[in-house]
C-alpha atoms as a PDB file:
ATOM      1  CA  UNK A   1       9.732 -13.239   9.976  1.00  0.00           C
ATOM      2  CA  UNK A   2      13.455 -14.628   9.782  1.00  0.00           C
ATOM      3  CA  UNK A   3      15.211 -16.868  12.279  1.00  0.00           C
ATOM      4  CA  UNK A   4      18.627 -16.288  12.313  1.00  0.00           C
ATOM      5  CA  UNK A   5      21.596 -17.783  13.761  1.00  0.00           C
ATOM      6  CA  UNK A   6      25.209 -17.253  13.521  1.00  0.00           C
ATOM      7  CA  UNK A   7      25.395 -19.665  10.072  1.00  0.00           C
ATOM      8  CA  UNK A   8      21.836 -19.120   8.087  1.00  0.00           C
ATOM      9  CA  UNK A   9      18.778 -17.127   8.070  1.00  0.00           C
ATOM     10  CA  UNK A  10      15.527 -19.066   7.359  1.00  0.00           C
ATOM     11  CA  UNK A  11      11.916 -17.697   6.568  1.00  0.00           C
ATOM     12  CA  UNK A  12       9.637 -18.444  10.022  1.00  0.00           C
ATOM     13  CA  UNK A  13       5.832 -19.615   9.078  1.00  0.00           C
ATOM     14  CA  UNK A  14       4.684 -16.203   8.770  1.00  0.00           C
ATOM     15  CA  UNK A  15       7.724 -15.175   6.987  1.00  0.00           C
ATOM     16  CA  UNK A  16       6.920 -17.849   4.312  1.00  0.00           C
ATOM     17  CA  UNK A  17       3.193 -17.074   3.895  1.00  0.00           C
ATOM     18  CA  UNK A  18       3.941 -13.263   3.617  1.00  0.00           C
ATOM     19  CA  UNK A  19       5.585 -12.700  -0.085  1.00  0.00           C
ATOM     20  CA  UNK A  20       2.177 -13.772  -1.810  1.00  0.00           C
ATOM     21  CA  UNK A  21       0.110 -11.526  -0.001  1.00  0.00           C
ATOM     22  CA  UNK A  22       2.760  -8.516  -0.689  1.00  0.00           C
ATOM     23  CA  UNK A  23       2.802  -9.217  -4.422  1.00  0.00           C
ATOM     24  CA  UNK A  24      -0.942  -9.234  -4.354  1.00  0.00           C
ATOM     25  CA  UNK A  25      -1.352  -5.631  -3.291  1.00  0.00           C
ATOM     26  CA  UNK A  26      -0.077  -4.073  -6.474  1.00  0.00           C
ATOM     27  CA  UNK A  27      -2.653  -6.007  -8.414  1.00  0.00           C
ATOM     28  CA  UNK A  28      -5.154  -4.605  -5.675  1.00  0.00           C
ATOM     29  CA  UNK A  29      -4.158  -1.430  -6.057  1.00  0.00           C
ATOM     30  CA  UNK A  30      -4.507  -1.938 -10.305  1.00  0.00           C
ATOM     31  CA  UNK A  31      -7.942  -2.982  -9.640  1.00  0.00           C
ATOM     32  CA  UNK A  32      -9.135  -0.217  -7.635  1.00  0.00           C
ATOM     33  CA  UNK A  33      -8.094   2.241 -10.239  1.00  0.00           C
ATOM     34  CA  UNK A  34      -9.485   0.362 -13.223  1.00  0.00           C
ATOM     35  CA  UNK A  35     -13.043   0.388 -11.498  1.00  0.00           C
ATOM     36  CA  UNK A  36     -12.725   4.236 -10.739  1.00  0.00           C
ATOM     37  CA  UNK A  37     -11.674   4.782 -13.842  1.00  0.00           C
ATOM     38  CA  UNK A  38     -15.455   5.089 -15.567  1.00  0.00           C
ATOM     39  CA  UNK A  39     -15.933   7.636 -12.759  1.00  0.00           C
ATOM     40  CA  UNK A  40     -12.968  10.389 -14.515  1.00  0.00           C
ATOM     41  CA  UNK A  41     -10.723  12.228 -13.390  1.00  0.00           C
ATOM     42  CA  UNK A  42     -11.592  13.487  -9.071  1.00  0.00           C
ATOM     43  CA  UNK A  43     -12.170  17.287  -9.243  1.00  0.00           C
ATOM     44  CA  UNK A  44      -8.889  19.210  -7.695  1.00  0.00           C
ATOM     45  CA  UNK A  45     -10.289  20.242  -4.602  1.00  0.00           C
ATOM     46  CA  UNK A  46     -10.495  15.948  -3.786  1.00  0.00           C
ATOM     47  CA  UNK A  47      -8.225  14.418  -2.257  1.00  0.00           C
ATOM     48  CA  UNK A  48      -7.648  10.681  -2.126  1.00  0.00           C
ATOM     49  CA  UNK A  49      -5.577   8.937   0.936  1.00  0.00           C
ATOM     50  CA  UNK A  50      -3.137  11.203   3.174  1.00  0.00           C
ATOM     51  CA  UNK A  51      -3.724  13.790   5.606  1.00  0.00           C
ATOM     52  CA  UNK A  52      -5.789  17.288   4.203  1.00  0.00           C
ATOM     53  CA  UNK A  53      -3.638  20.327   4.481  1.00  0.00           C
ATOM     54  CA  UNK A  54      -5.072  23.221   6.776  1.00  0.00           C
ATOM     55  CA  UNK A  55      -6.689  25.836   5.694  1.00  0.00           C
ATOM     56  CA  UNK A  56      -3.320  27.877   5.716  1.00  0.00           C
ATOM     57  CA  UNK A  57      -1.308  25.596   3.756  1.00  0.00           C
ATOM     58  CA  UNK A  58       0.991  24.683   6.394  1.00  0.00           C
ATOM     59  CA  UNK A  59       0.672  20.703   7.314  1.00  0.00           C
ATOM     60  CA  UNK A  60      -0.726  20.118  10.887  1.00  0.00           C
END
């Protein structure tokens, strides 16, 4: 994503088009919650993203 040398660091082509699609996941993210939203609050025993503890607490 950079090309660097000894004087400068410079942005490659994928470097450039990068930064846009980063500051468009927040705004994803916003969206996904406002359309769950309607749907209330997920019951305690859901879980959204991340792995699901074992049954004995302790993470696998």
């Amino acid at each position: 994503m950079f090309d660097r040398s000894p004087r400068q660091v410079r942005l490659t082509g994928v470097g450039e088009r990068l930064p846009p699609e980063a500051r468009a996941v927040p705004a994803a993210g916003d969206r996904a919650r406002a359309a769950a939203a309607p749907a209330g609050p997920a019951p305690p025993h859901v879980r959204a993203g991340g792995p699901t503890p074992a049954p004995n607490g302790c993470p696998r």
